[in-house]
Protein backbone atom coordinates (compact mmCIF):
# COMPACT_ATOMS: atom_id res chain seq x y z
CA UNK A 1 23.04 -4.11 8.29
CA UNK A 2 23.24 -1.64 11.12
CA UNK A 3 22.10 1.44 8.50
CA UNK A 4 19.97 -0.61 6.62
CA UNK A 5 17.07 1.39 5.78
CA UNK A 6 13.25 -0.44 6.74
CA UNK A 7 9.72 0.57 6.03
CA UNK A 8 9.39 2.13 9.24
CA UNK A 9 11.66 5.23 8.02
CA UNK A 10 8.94 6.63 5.68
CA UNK A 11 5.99 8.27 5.76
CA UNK A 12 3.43 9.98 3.29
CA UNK A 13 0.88 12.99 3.55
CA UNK A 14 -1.85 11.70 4.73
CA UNK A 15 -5.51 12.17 2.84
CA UNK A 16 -7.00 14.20 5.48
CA UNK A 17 -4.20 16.14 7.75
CA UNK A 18 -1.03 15.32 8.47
CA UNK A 19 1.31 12.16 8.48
CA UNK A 20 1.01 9.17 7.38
CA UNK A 21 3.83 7.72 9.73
CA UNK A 22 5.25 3.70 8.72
CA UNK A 23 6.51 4.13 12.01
CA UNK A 24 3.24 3.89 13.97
CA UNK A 25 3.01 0.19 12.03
CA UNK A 26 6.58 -1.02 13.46
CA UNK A 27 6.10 -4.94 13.66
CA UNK A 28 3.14 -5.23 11.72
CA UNK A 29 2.92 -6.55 8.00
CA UNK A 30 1.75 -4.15 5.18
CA UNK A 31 0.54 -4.11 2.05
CA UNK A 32 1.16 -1.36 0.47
CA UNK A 33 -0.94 -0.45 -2.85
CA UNK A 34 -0.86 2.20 -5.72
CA UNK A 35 -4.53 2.78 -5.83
CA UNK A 36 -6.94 4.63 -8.56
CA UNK A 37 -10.58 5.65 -8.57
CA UNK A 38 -11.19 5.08 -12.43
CA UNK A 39 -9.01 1.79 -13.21
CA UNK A 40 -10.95 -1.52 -14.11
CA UNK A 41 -8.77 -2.74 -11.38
CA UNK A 42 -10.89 -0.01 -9.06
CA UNK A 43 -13.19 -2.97 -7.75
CA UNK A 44 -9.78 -4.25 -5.27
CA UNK A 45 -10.85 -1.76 -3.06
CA UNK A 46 -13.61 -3.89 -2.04
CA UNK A 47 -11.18 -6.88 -1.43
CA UNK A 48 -8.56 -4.77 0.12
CA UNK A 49 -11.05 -3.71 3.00
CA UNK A 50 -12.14 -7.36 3.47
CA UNK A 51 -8.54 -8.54 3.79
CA UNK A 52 -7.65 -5.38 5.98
CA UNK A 53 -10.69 -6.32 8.57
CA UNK A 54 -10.19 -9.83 8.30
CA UNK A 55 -6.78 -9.87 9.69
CA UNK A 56 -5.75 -6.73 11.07
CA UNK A 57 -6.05 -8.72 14.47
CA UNK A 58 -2.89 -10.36 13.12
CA UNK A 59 -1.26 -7.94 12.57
CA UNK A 60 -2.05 -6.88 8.95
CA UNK A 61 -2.60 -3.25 7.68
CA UNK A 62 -3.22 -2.35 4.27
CA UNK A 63 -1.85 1.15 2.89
CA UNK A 64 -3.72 2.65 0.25
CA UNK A 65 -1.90 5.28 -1.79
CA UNK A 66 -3.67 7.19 -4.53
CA UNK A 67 -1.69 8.12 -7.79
CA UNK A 68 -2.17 10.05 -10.69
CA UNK A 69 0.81 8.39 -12.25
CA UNK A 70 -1.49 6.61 -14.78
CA UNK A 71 -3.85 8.98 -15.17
CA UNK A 72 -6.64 7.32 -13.37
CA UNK A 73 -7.37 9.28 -10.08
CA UNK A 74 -9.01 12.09 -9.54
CA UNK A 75 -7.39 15.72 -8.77
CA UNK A 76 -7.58 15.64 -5.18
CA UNK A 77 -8.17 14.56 -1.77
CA UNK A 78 -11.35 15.29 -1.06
CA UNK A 79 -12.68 13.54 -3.71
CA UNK A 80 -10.45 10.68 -3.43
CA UNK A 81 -10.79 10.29 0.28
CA UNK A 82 -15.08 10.62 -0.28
CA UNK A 83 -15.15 8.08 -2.89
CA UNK A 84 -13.10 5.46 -0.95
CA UNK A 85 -15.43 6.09 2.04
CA UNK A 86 -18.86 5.94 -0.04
CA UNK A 87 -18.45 3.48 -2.43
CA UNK A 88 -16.08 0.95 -0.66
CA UNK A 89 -16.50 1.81 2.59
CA UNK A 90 -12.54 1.79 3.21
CA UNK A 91 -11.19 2.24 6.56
CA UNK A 92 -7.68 1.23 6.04
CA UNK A 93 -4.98 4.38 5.98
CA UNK A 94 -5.33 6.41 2.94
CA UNK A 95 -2.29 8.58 2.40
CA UNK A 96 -2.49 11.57 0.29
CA UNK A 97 -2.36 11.58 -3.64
CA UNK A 98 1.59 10.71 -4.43
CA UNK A 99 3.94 9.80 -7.24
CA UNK A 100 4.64 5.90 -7.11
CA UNK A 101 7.37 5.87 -9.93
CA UNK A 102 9.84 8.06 -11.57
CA UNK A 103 12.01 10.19 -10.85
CA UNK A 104 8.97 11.93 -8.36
CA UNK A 105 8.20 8.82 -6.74
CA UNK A 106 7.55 9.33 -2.71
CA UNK A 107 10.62 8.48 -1.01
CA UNK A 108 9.18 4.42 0.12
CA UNK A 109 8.48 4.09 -3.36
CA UNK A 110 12.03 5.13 -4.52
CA UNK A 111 13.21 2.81 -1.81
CA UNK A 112 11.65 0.03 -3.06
CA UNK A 113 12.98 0.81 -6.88
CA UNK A 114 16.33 0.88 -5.37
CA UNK A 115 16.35 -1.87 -3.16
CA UNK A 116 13.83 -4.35 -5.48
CA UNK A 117 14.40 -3.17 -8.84
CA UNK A 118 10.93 -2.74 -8.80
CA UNK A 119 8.48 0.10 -9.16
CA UNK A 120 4.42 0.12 -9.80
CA UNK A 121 3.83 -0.39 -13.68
CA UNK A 122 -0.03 0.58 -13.20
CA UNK A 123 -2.34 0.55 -10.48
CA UNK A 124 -3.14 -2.05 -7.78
CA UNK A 125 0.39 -2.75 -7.90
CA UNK A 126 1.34 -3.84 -4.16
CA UNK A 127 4.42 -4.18 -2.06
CA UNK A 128 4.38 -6.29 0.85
CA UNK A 129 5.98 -5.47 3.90
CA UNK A 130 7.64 -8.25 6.40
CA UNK A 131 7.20 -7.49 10.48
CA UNK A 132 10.85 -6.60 10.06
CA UNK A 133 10.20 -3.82 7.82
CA UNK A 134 11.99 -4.94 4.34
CA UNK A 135 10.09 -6.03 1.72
CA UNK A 136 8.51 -9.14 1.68
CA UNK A 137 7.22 -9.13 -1.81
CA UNK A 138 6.11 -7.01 -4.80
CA UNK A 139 2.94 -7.87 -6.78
CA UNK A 140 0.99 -6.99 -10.15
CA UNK A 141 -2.65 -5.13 -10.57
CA UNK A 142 -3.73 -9.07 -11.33
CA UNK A 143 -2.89 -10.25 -7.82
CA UNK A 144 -6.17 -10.03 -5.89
CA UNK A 145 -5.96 -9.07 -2.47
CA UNK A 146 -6.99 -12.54 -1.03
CA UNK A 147 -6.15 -15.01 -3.40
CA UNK A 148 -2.88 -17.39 -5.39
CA UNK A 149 0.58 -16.18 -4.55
CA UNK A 150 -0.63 -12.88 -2.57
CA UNK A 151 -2.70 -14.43 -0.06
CA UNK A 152 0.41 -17.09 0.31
CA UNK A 153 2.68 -14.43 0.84
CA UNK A 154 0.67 -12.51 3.09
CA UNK A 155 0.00 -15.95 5.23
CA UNK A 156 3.82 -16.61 5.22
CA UNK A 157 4.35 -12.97 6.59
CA UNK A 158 1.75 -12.92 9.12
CA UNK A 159 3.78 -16.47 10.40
CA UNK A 160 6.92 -14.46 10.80
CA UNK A 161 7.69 -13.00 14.80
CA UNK A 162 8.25 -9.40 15.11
């Protein structure tokens, strides 16, 4: 258990400059989520922001990570990071435009294949991320960001001690 590998060992670009560190989130729970600008699943945002606002004071931060892996984003950061901003009025952490599956897949997305068995099979996918740092859960585009088994999970991992 002693080289386990956690959350907290990975970072992304970020969408403006620099690092997107998990590091900086140690004891916190995530929720991590492939995100697009052009899915039908594109309205989340909206509900993603709520839930990030709503209990960040508990320790919750949502992750937003922009892919291209489905063909549904736009070509690059600028964009992606404007649209977020104007039309959803996100706040959470953006990181920059990355792979989410495949062979290319950022390095806490190839952990989570590895570890899970799991990878994003289209957008608004999210992984869930205990205050320990392992995964807590993986979820479909169809789990909304506040509601059913998410929102239980979430709950569950907010109860947990750091």
């Amino acid at each position: 258990m002693a080289d386990e590998k956690l959350a907290w060992a990975f970072s992304f670009a970020s969408i403006g400059e620099g690092q997107l560190d998990l590091a900086a989130f140690k004891g916190n729970v995530l929720l991590v989520t492939n995100t697009a600008s052009f899915c039908g699943y594109t309205y989340q945002y909206e509900g993603l922001e709520k839930l990030h606002r709503a209990e960040a004071t508990r320790g919750l931060t949502v992750i937003g990570v922009p892919s291209r892996d489905f063909n549904q984003e736009s070509a690059d950061n600028v964009t992606v990071k404007a649209f977020c901003e104007t039309r959803y009025g996100v706040d959470f952490p953006l990181a920059g435009i990355s792979h989410v599956r495949g062979p290319l897949a950022a390095p806490f997305y190839a952990w989570v294949r590895d570890t899970r068995g799991w990878q994003p099979d289209w957008n608004f996918n999210k992984v869930l991320i205990g205050r320990d740092g392992r995964v807590a859960g993986t979820f479909g585009s169809g789990d909304e960001p506040a509601r059913g088994r998410l929102q239980e999970a979430i709950a569950a991992a907010l109860a947990q001690a750091a």
